[in-house]
C-alpha atoms as a PDB file:
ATOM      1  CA  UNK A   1     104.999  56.584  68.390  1.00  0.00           C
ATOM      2  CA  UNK A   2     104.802  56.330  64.828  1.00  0.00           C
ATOM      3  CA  UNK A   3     107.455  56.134  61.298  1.00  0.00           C
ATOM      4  CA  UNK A   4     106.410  57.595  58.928  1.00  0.00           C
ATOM      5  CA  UNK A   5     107.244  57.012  55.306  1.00  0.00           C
ATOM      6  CA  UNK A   6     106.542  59.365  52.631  1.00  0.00           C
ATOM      7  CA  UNK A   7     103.774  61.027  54.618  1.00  0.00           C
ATOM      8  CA  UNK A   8     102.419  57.641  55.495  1.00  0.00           C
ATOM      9  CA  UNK A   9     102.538  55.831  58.940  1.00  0.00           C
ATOM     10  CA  UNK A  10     103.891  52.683  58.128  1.00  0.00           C
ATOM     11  CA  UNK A  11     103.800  51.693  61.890  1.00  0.00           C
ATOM     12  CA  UNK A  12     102.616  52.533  65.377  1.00  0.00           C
ATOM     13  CA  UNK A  13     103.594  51.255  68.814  1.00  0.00           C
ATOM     14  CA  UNK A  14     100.130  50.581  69.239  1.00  0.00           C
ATOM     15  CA  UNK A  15      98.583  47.178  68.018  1.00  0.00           C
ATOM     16  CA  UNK A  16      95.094  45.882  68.653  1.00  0.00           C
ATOM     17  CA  UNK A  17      94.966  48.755  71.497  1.00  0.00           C
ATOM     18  CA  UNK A  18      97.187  50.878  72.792  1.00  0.00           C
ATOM     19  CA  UNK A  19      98.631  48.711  75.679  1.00  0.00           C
ATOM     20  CA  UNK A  20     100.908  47.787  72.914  1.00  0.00           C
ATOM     21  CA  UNK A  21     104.032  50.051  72.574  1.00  0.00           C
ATOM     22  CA  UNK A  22     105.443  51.985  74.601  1.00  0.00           C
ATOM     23  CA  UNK A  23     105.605  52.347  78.834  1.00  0.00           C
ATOM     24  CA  UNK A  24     102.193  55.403  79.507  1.00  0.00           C
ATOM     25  CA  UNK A  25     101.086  56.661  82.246  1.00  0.00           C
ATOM     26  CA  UNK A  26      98.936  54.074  83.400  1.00  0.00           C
ATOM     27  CA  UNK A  27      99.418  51.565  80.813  1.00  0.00           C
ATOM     28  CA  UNK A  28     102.575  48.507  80.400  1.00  0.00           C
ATOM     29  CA  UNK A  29     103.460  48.903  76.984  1.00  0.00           C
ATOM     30  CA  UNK A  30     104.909  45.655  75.525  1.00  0.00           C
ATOM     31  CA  UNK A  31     105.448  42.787  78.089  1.00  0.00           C
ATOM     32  CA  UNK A  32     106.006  39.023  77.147  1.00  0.00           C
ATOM     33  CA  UNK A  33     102.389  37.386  77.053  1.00  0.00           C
ATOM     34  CA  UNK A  34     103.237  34.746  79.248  1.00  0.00           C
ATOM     35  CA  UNK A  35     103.283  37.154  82.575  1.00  0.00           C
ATOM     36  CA  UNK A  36      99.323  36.786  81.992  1.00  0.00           C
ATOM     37  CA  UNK A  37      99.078  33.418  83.270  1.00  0.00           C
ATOM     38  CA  UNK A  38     101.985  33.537  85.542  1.00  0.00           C
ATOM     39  CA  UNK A  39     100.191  36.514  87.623  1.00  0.00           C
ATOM     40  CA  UNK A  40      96.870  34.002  86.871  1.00  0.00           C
ATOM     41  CA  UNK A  41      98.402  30.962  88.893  1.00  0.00           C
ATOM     42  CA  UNK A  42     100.309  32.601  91.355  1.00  0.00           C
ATOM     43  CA  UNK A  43      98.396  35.641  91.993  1.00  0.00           C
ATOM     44  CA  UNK A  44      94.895  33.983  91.524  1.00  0.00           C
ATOM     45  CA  UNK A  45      93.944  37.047  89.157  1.00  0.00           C
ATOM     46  CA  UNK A  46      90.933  36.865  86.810  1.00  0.00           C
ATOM     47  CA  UNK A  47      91.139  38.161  82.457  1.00  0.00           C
ATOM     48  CA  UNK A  48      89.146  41.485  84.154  1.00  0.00           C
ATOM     49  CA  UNK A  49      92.264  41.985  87.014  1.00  0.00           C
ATOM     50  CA  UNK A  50      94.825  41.177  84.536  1.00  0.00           C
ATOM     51  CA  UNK A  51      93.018  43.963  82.409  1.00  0.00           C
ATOM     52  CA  UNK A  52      92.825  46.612  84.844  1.00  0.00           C
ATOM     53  CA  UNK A  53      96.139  45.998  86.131  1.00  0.00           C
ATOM     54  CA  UNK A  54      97.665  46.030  82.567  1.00  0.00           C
ATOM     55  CA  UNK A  55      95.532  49.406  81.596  1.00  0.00           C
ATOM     56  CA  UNK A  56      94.657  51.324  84.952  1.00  0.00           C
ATOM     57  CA  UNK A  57      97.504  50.143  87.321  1.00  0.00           C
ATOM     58  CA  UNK A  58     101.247  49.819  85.337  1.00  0.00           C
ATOM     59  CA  UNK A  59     103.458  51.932  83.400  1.00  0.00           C
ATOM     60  CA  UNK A  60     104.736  55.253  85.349  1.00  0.00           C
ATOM     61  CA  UNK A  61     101.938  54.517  87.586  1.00  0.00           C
ATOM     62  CA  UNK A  62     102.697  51.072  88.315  1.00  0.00           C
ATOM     63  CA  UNK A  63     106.485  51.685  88.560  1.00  0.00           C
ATOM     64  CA  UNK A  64     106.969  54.307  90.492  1.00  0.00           C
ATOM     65  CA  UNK A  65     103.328  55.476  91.949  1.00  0.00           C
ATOM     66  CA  UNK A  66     102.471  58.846  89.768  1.00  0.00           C
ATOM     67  CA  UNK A  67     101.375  58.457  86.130  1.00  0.00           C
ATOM     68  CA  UNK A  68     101.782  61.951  85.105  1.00  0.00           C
ATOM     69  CA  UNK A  69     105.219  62.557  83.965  1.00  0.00           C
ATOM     70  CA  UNK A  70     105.373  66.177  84.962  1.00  0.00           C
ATOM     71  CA  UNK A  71     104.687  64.449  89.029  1.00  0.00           C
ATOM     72  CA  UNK A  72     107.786  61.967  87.811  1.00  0.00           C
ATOM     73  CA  UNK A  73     110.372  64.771  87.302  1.00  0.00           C
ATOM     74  CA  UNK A  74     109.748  66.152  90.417  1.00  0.00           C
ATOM     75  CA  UNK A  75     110.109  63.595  91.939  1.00  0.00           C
ATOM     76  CA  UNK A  76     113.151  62.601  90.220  1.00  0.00           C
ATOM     77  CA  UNK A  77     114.890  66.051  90.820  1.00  0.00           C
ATOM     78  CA  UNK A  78     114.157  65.664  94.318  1.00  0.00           C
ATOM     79  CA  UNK A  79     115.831  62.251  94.505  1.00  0.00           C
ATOM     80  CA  UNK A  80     113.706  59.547  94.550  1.00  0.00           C
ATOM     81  CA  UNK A  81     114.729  56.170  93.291  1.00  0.00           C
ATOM     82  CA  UNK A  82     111.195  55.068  91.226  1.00  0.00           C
ATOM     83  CA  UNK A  83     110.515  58.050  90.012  1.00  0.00           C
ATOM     84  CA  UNK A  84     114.378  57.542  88.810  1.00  0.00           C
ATOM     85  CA  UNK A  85     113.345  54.349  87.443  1.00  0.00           C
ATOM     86  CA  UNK A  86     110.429  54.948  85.930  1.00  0.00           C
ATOM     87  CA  UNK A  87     112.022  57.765  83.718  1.00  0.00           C
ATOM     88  CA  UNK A  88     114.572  55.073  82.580  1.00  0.00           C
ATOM     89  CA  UNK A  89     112.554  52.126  81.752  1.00  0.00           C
ATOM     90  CA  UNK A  90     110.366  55.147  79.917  1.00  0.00           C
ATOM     91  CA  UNK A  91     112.429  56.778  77.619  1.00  0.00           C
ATOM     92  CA  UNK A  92     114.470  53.033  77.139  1.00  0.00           C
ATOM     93  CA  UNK A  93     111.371  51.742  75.690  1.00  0.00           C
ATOM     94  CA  UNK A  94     111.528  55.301  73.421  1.00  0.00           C
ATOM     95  CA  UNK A  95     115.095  54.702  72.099  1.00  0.00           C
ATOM     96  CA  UNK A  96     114.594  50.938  71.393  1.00  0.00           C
ATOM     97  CA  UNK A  97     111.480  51.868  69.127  1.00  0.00           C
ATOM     98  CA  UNK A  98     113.528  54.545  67.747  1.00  0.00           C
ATOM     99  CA  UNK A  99     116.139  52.441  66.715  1.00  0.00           C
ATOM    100  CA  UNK A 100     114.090  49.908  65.584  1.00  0.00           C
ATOM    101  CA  UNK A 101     111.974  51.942  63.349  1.00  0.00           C
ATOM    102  CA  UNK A 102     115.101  53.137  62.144  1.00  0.00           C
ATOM    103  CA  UNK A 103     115.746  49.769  60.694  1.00  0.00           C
ATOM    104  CA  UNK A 104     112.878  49.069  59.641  1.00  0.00           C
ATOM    105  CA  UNK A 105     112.851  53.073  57.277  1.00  0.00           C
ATOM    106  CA  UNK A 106     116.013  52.615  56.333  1.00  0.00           C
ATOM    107  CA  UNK A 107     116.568  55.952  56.207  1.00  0.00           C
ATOM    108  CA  UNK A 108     115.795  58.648  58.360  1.00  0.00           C
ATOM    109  CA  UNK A 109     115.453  62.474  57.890  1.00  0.00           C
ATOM    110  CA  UNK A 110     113.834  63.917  61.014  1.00  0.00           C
ATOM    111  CA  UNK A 111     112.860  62.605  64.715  1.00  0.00           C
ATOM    112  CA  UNK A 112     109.912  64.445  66.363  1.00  0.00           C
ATOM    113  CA  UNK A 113     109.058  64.684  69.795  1.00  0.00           C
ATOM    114  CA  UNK A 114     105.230  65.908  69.967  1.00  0.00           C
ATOM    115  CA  UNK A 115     102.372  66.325  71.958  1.00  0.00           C
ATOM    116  CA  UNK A 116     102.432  66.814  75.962  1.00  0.00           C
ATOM    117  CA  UNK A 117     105.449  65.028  77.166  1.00  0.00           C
ATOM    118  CA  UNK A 118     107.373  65.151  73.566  1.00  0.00           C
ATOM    119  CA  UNK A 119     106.922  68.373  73.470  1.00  0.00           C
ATOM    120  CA  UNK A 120     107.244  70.070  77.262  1.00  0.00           C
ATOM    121  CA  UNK A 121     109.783  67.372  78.776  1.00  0.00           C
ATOM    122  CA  UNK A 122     113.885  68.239  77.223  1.00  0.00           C
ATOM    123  CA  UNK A 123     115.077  65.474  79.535  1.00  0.00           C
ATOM    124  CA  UNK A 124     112.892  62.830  78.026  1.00  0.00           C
ATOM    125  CA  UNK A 125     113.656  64.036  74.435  1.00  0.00           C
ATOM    126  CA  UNK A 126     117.532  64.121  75.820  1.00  0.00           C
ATOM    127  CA  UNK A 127     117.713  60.451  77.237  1.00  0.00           C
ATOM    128  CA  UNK A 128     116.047  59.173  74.583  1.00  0.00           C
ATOM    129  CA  UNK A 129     118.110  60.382  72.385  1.00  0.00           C
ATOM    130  CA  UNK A 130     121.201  59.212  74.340  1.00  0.00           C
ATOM    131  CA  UNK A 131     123.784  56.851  72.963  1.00  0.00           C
ATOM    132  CA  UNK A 132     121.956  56.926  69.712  1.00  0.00           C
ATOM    133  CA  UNK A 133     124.829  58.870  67.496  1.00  0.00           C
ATOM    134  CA  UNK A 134     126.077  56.081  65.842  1.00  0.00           C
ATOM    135  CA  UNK A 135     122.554  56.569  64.376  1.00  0.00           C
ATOM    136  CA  UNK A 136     122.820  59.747  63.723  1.00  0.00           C
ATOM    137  CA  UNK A 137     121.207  60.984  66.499  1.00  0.00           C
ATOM    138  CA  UNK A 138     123.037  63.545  68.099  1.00  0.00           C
ATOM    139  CA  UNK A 139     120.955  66.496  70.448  1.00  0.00           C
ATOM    140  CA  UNK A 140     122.217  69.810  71.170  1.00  0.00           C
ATOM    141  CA  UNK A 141     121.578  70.069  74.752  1.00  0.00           C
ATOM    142  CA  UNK A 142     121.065  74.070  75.131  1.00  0.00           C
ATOM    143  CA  UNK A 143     119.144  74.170  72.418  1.00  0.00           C
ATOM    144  CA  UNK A 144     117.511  71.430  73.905  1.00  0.00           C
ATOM    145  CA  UNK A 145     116.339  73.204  77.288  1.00  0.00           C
ATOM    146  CA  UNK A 146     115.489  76.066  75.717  1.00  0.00           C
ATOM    147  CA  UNK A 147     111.470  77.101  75.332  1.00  0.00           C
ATOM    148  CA  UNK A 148     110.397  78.437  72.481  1.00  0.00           C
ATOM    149  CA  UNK A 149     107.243  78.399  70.595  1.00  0.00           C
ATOM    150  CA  UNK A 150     106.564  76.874  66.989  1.00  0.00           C
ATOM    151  CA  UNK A 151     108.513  74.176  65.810  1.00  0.00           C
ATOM    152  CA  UNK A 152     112.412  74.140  66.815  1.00  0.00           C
ATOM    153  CA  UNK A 153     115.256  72.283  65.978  1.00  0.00           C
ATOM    154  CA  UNK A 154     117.447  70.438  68.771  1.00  0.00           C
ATOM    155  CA  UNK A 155     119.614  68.512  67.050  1.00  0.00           C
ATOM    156  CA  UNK A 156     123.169  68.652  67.669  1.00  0.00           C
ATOM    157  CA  UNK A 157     125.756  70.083  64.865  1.00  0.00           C
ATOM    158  CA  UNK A 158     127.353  66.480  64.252  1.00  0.00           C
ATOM    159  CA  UNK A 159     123.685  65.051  64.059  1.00  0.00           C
ATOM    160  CA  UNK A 160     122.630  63.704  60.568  1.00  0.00           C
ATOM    161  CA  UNK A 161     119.215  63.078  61.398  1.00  0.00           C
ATOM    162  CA  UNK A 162     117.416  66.216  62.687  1.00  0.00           C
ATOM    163  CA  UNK A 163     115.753  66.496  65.622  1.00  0.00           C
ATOM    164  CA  UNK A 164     112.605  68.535  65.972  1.00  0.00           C
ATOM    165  CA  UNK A 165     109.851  69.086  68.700  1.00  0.00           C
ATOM    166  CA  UNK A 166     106.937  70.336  66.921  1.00  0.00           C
ATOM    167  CA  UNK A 167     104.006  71.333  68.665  1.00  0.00           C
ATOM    168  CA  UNK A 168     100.652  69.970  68.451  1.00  0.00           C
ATOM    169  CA  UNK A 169      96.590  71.380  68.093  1.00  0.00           C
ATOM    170  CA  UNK A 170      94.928  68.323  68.557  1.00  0.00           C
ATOM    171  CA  UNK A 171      91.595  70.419  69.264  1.00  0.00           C
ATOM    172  CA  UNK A 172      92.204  72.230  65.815  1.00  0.00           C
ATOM    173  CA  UNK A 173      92.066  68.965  63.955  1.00  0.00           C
ATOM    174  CA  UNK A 174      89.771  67.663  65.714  1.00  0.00           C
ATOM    175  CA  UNK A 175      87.524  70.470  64.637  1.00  0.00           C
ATOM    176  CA  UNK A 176      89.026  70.489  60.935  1.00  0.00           C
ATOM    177  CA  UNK A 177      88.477  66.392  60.528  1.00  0.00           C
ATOM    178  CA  UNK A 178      84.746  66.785  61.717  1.00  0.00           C
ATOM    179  CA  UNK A 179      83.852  69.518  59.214  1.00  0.00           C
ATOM    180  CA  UNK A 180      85.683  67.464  56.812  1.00  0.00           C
ATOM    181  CA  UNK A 181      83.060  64.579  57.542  1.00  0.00           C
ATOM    182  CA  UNK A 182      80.207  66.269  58.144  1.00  0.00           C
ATOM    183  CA  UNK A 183      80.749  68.128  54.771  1.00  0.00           C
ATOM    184  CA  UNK A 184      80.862  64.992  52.945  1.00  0.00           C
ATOM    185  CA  UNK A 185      77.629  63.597  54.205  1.00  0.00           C
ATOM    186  CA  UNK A 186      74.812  63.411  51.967  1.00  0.00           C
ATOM    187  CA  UNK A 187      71.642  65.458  52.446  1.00  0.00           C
ATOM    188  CA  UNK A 188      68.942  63.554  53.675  1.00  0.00           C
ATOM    189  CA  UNK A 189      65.900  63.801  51.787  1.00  0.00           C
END
């Protein structure tokens, strides 16, 4: 998750690496440093367990078993009380970056939900969302559900911060960034 300012990312949830942040599939997110040496004395775990269990073994996976959310919704459709959880604590951590970053702009024009989950998942985008219009943050929830292709607009008619999902190429810039660089080398002589 990012805010932008001005076309500029003035911050990410990610810090020094992306166990920073938000809840992922595999990974915590933000947790109070001090659980490190708790699960050191009482569970006898070593930096490289602590690190694996942080990175490989929490978030969705760690809460409720599955780290792909499209496994989670299923599951939570179907009734099951983790998978229930999991999509809580998730799109919690979602709205209290959202709020925070809304702070921290001061002013706010558009949300946007992107890439796999942002993009695919309307009850993510809807929970998140949740409780957030004295923000200005108000989702229509038909529009919401509905698929479409391109860039949409969910907000709600009361909302004065819009609400997009926008899709993303990540392949295409991928490609257009390494042409970039590789145009910009010198020859070699």
């Amino acid at each position: 998750m990012a805010a932008i300012k001005g076309g500029r990312s003035v911050d990410t949830t990610m810090g020094l690496t992306p166990l920073e942040g938000l809840v992922m599939g595999t990974r915590s997110g933000d947790l109070d440093p001090s659980i490190l040496q708790i699960l050191a004395d009482h569970e006898g775990m070593a930096p490289q367990d602590l690190d694996e269990l942080l990175n490989k073994k929490s978030g969705l996976q760690g809460l409720c078993g599955d780290n792909d959310m499209r496994q989670v919704l299923q599951r939570m459709e179907a009734g099951e009380c983790r998978a229930e959880m999991a999509l809580a604590v998730y799109t919690y951590r979602i709205k209290t970056y959202i709020g925070a970053y809304m702070a921290c702009l001061g002013h706010v024009d558009a949300l946007v939900f992107t890439a796999g989950i942002g993009e695919n998942a309307p009850v993510v985008r809807e929970r998140s969302c949740q409780g957030l219009q004295a923000l200005g943050i108000e989702i229509d929830t038909q529009r919401n559900r509905e698929r479409a292709d391109g860039v949409r607009e969910v907000s709600g008619a009361d909302s004065r911060v819009k609400v997009l999902v926008v899709p993303t190429n990540e392949e295409l810039r991928l490609a257009q960034e390494t042409r970039r660089v590789i145009g910009e080398q010198p020859e070699k002589v």
